[in-house]
C-alpha atoms as a PDB file:
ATOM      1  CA  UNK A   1     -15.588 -38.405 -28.110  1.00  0.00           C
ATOM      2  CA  UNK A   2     -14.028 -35.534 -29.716  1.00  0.00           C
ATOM      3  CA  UNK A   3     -16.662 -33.373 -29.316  1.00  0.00           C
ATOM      4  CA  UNK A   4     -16.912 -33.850 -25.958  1.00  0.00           C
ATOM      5  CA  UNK A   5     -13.451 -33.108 -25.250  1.00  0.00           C
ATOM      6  CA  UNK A   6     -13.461 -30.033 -27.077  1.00  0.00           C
ATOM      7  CA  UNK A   7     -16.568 -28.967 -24.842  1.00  0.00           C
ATOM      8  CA  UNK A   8     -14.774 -29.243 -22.037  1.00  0.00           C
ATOM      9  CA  UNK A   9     -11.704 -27.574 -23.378  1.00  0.00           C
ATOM     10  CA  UNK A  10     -14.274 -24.832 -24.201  1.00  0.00           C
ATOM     11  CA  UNK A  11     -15.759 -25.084 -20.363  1.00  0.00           C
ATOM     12  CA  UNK A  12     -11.680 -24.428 -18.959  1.00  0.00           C
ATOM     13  CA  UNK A  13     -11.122 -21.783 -21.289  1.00  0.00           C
ATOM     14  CA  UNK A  14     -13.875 -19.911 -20.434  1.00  0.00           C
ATOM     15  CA  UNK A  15     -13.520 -20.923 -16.973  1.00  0.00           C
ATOM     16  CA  UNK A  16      -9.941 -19.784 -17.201  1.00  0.00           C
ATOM     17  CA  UNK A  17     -10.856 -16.003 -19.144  1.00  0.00           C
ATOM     18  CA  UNK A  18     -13.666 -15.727 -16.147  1.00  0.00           C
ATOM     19  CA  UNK A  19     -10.633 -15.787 -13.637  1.00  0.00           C
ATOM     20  CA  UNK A  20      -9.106 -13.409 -16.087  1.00  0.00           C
ATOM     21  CA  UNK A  21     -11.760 -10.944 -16.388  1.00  0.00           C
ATOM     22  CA  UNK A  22     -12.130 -10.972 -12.691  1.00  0.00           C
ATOM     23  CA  UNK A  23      -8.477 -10.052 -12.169  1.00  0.00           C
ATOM     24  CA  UNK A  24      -8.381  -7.350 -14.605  1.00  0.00           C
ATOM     25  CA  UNK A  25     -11.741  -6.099 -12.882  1.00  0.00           C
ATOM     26  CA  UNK A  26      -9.919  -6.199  -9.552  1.00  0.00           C
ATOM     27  CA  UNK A  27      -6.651  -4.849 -10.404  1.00  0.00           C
ATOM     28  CA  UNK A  28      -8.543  -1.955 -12.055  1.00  0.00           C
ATOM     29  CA  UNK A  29     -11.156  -1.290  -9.189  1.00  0.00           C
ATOM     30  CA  UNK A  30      -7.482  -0.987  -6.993  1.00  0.00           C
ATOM     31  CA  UNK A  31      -6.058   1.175  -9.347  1.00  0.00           C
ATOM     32  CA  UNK A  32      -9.267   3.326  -9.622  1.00  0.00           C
ATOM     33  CA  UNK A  33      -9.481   3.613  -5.628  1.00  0.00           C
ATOM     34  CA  UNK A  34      -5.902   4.710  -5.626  1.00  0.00           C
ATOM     35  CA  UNK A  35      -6.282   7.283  -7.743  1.00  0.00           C
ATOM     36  CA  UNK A  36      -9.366   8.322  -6.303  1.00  0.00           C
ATOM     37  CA  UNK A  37      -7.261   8.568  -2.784  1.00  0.00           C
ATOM     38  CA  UNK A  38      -4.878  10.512  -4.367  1.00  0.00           C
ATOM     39  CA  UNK A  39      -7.368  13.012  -6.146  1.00  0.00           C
ATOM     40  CA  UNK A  40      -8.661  13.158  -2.565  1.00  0.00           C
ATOM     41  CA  UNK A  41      -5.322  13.875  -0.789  1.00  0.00           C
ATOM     42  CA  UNK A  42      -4.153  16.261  -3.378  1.00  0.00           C
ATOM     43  CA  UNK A  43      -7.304  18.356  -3.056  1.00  0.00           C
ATOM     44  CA  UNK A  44      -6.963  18.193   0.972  1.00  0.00           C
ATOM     45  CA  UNK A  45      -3.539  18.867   0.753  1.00  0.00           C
ATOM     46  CA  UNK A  46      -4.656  22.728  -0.524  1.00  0.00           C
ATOM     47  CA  UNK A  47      -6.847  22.867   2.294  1.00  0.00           C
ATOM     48  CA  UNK A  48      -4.921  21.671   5.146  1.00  0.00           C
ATOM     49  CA  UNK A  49      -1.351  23.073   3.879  1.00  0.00           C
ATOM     50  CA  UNK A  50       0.396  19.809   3.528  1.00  0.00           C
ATOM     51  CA  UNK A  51       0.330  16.439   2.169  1.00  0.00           C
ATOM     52  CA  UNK A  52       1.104  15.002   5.685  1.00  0.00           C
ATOM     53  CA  UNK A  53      -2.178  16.792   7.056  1.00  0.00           C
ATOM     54  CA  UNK A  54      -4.257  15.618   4.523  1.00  0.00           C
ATOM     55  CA  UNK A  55      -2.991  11.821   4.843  1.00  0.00           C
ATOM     56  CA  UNK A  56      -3.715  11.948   8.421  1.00  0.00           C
ATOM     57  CA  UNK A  57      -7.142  13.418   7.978  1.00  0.00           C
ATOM     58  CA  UNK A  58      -8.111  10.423   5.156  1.00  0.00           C
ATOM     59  CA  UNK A  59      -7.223   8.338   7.874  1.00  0.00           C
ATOM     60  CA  UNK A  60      -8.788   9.732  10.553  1.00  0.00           C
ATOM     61  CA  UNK A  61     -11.983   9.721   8.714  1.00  0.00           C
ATOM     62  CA  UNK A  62     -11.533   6.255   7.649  1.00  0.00           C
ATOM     63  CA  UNK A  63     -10.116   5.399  11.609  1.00  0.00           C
ATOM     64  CA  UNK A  64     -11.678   7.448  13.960  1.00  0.00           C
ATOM     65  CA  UNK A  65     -10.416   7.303  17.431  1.00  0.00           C
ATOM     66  CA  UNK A  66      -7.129   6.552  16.417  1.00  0.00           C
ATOM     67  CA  UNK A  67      -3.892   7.098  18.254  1.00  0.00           C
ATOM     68  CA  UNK A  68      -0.805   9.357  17.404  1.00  0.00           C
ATOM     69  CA  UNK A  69       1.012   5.589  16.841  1.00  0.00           C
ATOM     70  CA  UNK A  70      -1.974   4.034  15.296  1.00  0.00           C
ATOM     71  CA  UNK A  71      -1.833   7.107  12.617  1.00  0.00           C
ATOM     72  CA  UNK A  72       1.733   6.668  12.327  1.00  0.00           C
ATOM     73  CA  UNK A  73       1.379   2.873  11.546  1.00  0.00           C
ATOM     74  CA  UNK A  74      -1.733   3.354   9.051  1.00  0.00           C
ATOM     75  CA  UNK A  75      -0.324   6.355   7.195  1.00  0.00           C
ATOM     76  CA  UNK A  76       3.584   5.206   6.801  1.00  0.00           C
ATOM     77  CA  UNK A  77       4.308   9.007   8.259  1.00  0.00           C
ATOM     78  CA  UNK A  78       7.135   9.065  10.883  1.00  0.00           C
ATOM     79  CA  UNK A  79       5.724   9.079  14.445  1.00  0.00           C
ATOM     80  CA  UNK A  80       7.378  13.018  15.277  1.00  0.00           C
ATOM     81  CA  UNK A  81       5.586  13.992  12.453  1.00  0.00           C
ATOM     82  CA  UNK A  82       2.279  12.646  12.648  1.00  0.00           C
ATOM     83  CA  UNK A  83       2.679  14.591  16.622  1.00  0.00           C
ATOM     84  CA  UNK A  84       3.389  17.117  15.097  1.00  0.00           C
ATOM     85  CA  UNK A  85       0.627  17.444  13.099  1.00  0.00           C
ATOM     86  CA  UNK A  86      -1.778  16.319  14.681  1.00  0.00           C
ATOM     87  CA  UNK A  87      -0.933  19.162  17.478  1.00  0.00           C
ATOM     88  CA  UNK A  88      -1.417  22.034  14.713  1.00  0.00           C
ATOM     89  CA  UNK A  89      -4.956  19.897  13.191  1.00  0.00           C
ATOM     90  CA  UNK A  90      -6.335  20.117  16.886  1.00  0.00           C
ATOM     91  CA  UNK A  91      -4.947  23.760  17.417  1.00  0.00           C
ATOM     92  CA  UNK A  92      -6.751  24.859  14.146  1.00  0.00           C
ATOM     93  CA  UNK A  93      -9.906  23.329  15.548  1.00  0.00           C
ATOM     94  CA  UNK A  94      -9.696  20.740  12.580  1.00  0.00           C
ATOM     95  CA  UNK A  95      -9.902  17.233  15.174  1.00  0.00           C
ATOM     96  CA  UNK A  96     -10.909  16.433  18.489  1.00  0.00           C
ATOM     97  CA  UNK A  97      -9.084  14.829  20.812  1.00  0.00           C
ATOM     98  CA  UNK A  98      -9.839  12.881  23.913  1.00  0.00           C
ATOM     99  CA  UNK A  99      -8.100  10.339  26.465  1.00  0.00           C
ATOM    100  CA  UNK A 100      -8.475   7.178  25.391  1.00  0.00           C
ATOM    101  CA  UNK A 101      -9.673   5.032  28.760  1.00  0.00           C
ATOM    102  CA  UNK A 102      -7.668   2.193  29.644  1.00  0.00           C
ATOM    103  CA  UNK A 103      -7.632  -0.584  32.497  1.00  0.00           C
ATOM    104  CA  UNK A 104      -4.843  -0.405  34.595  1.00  0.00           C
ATOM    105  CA  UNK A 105      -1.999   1.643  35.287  1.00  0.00           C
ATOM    106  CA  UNK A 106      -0.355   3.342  32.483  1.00  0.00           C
ATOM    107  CA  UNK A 107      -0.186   6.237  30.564  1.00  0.00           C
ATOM    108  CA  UNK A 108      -3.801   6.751  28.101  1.00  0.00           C
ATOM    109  CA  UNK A 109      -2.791   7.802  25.098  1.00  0.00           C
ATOM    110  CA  UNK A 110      -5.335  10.486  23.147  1.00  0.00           C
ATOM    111  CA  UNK A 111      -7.765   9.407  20.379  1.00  0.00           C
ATOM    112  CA  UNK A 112      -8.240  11.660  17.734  1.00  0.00           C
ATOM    113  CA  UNK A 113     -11.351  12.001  15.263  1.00  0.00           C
ATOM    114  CA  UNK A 114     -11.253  14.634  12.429  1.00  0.00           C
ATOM    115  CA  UNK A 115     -14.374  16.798  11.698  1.00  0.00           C
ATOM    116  CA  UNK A 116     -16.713  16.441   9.171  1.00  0.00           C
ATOM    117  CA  UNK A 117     -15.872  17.191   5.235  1.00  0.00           C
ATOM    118  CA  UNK A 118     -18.791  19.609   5.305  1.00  0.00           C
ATOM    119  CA  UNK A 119     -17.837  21.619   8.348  1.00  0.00           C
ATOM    120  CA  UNK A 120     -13.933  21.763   6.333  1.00  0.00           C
ATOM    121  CA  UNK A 121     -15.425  22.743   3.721  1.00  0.00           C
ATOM    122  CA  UNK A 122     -17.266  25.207   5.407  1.00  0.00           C
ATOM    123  CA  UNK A 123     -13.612  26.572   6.976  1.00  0.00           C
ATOM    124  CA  UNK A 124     -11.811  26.697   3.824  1.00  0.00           C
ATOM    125  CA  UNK A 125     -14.749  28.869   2.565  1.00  0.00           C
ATOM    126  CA  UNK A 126     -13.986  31.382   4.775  1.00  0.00           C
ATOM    127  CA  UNK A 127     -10.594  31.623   4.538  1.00  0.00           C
ATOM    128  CA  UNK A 128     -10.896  31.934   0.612  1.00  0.00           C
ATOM    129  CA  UNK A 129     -13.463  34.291   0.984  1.00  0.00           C
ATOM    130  CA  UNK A 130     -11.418  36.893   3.277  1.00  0.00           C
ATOM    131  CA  UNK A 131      -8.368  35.935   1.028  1.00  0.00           C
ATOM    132  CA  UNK A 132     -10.441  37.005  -2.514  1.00  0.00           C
ATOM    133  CA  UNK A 133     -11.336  39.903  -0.516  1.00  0.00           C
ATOM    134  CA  UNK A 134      -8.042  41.146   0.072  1.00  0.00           C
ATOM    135  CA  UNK A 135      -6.822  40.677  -3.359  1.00  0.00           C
ATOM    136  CA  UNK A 136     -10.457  42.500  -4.774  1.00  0.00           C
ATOM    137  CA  UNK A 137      -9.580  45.250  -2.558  1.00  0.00           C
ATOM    138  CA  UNK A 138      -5.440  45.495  -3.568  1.00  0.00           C
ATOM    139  CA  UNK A 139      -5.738  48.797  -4.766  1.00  0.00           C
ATOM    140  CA  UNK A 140      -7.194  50.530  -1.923  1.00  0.00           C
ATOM    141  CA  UNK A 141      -4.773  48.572   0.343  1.00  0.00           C
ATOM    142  CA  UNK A 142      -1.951  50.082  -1.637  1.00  0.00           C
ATOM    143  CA  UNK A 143      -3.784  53.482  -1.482  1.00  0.00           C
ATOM    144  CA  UNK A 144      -4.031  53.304  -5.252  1.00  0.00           C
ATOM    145  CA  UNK A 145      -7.722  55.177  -5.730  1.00  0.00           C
ATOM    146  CA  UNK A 146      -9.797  54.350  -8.572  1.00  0.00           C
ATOM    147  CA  UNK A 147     -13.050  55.287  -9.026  1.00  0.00           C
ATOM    148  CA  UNK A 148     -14.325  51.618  -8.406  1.00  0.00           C
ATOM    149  CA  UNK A 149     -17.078  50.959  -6.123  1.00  0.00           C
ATOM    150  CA  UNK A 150     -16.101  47.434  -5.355  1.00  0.00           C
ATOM    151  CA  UNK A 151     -18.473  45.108  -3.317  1.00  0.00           C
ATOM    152  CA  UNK A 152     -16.700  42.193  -0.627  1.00  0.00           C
ATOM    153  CA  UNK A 153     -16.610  38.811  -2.398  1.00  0.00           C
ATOM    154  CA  UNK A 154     -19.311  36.366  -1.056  1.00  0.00           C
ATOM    155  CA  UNK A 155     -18.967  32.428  -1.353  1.00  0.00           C
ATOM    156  CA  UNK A 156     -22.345  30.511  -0.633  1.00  0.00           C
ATOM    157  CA  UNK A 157     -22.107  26.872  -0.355  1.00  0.00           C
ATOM    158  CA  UNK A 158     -24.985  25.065  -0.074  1.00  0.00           C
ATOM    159  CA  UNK A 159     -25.969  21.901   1.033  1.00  0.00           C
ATOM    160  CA  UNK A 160     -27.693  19.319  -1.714  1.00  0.00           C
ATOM    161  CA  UNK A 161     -29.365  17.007   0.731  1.00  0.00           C
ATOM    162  CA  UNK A 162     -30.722  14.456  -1.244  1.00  0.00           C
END
């Protein structure tokens, strides 16, 4: 009888570390998302100019067709903010808005949707680009002549479809 009793003392321990293991697991696959989220919003954040941009953008990506409020509630950002924001994303061309349609009487609120990673990317490129060009070219902005026969800067991103 003793043997039996350690087997299933054996059977709830290991039963027990299973329930363990799968915590741990969990805990760690959270941990590991949030830090990839972060990692994500930290390297948005230097192409949309702010933390708050780049919040809204993970969520509009993850939420598309979302509402100024619905942002606001999914993000933790104030509402005035998120407006905010969301005006200067749309004025930069960086999401599309639309009315959202709604039964009945009332005021329809706009959906937003943010554009693709690949056409951001594509943006930011740019911008670099002509930025790298102006700092390559300093001297002959500041009429400092060298006898440097500097070429513009070119970025090429391509696209690794798979």
């Amino acid at each position: 009888m003793a043997t039996d009793k350690s087997s299933d003392d054996e059977g709830e321990s290991t039963a027990g570390d299973s329930d363990g293991v799968r915590d741990r697991l969990e805990q760690e696959a959270e941990r590991a998302a949030e830090q990839f989220d972060d990692g994500i919003v930290d390297l948005l954040s230097w192409v949309l100019d702010t933390e708050t941009r780049a919040r809204i953008y993970v969520f509009l990506r993850q939420n598309p067709g979302s509402t100024s409020e619905e942002i606001a509630e999914g993000t933790g950002l104030y509402p005035s903010t998120v407006r905010e924001a969301l005006a200067g994303l749309h004025e930069e061309g960086r999401l599309e808005r639309q009315k959202r349609d709604a039964d009945g009487a009332g005021n329809n609120p706009y959906e937003y949707t943010a554009m693709a990673p690949s056409e951001l990317v594509g943006d930011a490129v740019g911008e670099i680009q002509d930025e790298l060009n102006t700092v390559f070219n300093l001297d002959s902005h500041l009429g400092v002549c060298e006898d440097d026969d500097t070429e513009p800067v070119t970025i090429t991103v391509e696209r690794d479809d798979p």
